[in-house]
Protein backbone atom coordinates (compact mmCIF):
# COMPACT_ATOMS: atom_id res chain seq x y z
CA UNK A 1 -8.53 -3.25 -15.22
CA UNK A 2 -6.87 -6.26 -16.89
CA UNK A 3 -6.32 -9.37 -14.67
CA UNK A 4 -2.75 -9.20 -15.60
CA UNK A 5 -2.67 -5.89 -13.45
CA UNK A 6 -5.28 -6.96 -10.62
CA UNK A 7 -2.73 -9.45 -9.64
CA UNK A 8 0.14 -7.98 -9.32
CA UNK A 9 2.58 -8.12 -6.72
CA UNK A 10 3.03 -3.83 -7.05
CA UNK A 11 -0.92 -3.89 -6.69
CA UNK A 12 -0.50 -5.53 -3.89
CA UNK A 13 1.89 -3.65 -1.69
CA UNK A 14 0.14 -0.47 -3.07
CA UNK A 15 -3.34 -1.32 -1.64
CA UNK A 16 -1.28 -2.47 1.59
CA UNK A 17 0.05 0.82 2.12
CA UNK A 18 -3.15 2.63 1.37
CA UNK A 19 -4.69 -0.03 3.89
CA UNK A 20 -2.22 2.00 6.17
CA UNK A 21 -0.36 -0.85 6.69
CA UNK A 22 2.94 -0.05 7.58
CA UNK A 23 5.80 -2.43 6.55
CA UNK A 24 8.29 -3.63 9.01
CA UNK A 25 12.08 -1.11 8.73
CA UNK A 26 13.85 -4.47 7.80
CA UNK A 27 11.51 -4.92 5.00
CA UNK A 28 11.52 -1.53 3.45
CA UNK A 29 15.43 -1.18 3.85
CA UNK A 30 15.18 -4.57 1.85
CA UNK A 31 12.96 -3.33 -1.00
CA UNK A 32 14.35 0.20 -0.76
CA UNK A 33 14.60 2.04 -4.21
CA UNK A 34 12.17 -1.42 -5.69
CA UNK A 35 9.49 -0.94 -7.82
CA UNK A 36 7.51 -2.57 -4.83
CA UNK A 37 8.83 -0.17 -2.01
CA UNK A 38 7.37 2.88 -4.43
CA UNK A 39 4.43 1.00 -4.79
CA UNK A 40 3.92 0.52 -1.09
CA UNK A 41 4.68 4.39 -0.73
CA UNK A 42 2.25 5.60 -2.95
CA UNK A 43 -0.74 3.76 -1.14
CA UNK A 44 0.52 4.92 2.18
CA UNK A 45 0.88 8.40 1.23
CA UNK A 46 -2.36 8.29 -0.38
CA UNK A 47 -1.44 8.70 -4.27
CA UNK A 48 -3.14 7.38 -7.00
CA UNK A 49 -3.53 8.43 -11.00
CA UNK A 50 -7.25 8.61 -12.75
CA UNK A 51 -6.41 8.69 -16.20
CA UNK A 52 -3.68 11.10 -16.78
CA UNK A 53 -4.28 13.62 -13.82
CA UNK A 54 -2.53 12.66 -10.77
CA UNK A 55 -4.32 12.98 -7.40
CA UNK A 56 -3.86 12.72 -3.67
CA UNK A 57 -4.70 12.57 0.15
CA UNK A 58 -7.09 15.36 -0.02
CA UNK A 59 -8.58 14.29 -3.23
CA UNK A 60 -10.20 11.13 -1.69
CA UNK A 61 -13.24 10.83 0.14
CA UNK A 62 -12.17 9.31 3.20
CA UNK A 63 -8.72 10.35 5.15
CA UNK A 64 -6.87 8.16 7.63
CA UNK A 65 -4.35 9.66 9.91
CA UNK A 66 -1.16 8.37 8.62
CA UNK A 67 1.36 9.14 11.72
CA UNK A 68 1.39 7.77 15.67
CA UNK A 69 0.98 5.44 18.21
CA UNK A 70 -2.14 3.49 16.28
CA UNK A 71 0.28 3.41 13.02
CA UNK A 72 2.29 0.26 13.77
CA UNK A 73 4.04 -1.81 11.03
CA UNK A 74 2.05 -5.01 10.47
CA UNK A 75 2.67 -8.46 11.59
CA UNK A 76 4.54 -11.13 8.65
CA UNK A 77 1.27 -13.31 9.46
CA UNK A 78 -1.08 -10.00 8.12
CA UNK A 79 1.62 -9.23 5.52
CA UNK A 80 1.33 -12.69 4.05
CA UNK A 81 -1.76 -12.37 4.49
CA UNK A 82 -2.55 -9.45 2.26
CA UNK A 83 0.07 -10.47 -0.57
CA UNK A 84 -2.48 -13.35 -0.89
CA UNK A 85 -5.27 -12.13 -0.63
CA UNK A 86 -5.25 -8.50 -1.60
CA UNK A 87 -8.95 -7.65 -1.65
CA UNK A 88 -10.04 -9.41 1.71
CA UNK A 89 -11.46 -7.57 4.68
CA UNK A 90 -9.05 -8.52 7.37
């Protein structure tokens, strides 16, 4: 991976979503249709490419349920947060 694509700001709403960080309505009616909104949809839903094959939630090892009560969209503190600093822990 180059650093050119490690930093990214698509990167970065990708591993959000796959996080299972869910973004605020306001802000995904704002990106809507962006590169960054598909990004962010991807991780969430769990799909990612290894090479040319495409895979998906029930490829990966670990599953996280995706829907209800414990799903909330995140705060703009943790959203700035993980723009920043993509690969943290918290």
């Amino acid at each position: 991976m180059t650093t050119r694509n490690v930093t990214s700001i698509a990167l970065r709403f990708y591993l959000l979503g796959y996080g299972g960080s869910v973004l605020p309505r306001t802000a995904r009616t704002i990106l809507l249709r962006s590169q960054w909104h598909r990004a962010w949809l991807a991780g969430h839903i769990g799909s990612y490419a290894e090479g040319r094959r495409k895979c998906g939630v029930l490829d990966r090892q670990g599953h996280r349920y995706r829907k209800g009560p414990t799903c909330m969209p995140v705060s703009l503190a943790k959203f700035v947060h993980h723009m920043l600093h993509p690969f943290s822990e918290a």
